[in-house]
Protein backbone atom coordinates (compact mmCIF):
# COMPACT_ATOMS: atom_id res chain seq x y z
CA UNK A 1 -37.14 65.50 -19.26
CA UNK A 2 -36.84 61.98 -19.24
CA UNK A 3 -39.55 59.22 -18.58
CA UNK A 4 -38.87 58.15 -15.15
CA UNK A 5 -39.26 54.04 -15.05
CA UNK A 6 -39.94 52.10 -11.41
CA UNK A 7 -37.42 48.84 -11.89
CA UNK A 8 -38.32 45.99 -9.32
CA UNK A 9 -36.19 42.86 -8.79
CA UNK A 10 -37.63 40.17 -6.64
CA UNK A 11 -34.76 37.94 -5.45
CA UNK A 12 -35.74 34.10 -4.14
CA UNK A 13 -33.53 32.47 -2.16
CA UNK A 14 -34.06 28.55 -1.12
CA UNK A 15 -32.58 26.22 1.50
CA UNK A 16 -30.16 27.79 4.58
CA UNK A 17 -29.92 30.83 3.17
CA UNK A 18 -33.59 31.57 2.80
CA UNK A 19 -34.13 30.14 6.48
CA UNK A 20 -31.01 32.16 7.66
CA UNK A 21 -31.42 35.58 6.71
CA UNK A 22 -34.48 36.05 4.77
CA UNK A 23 -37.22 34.79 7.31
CA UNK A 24 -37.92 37.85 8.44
CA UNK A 25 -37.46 42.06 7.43
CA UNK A 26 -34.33 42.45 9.06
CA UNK A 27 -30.77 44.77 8.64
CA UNK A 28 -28.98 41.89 8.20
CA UNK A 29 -31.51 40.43 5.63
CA UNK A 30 -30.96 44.09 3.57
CA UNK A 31 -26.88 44.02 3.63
CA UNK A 32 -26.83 40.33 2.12
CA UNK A 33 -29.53 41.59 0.12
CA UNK A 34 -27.32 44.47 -1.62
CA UNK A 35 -24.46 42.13 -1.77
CA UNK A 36 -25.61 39.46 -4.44
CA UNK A 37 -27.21 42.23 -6.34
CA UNK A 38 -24.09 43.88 -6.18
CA UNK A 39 -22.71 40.59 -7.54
CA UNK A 40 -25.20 40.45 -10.35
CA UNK A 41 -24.09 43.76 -11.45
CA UNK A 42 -27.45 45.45 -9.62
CA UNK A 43 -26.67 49.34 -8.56
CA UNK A 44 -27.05 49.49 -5.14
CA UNK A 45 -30.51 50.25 -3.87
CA UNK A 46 -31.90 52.31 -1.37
CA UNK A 47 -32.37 50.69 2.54
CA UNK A 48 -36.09 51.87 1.77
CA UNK A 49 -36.04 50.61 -1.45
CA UNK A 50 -35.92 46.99 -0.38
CA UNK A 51 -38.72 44.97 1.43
CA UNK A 52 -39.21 41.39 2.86
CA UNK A 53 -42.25 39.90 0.96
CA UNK A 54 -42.43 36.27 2.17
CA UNK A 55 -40.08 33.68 3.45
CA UNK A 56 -36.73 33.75 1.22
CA UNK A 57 -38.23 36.59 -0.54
CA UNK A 58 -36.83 40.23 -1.27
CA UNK A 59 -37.85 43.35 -3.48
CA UNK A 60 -35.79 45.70 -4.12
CA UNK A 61 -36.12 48.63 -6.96
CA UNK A 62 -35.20 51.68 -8.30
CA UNK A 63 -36.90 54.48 -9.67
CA UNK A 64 -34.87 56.38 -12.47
CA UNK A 65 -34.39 57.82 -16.01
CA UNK A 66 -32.86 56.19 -18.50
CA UNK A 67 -29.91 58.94 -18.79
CA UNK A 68 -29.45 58.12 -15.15
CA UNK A 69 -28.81 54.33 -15.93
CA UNK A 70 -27.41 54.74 -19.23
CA UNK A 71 -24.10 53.00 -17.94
CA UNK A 72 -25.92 50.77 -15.20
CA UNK A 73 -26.23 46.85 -16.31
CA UNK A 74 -28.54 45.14 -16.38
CA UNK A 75 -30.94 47.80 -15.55
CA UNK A 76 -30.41 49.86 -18.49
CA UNK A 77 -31.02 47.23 -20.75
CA UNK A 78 -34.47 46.44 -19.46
CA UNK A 79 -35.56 49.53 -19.54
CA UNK A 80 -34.19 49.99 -23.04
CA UNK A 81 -35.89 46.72 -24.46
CA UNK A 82 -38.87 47.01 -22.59
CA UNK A 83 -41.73 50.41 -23.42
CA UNK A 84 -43.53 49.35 -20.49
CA UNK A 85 -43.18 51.89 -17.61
CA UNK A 86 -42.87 49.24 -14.95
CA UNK A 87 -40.84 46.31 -15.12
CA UNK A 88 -40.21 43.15 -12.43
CA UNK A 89 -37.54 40.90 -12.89
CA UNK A 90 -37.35 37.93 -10.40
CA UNK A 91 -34.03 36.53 -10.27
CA UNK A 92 -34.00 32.74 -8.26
CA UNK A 93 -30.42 32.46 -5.53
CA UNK A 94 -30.60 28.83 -4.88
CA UNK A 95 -27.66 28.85 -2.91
């Protein structure tokens, strides 16, 4: 069986967009959410996967084996340069 790694990305955002849709845990704050990961090549998390930590700030991660992201950039990668068993990437949106 596979080692099973936790992945966490905690996104930043800054000016409107921060103010906009990431004051607050929200539905609308999770669908924008998905779509820039989805833009920075980020499989799709979970709804309960991703949480409002502060103003402008999302986490959002995965748990999974490396098989299971083999294809998957640029989690696969991480996990594959990386022995630790948890990893956090925070990735700034200043737009």
């Amino acid at each position: 069986m596979s080692q099973l790694y936790q992945v966490t990305v905690t996104v930043i955002y800054t000016g409107l967009k921060a103010t906009q849709y990431f004051s607050t845990q929200s539905p609308e704050a999770v669908i924008k959410l998905k779509k820039d990961l989805e833009r920075l090549k980020f499989p799709l998390p979970k709804a309960t996967n991703v949480s409002f930590v502060s103003h402008g700030c999302m986490d959002a991660f995965w748990i999974a084996s490396l098989d299971s992201v083999r294809d998957k950039l640029p989690i696969s990668n991480l996990i594959k340069s990386h022995s630790l068993v948890s990893q956090c990437i925070e990735v700034y949106l200043p737009y």
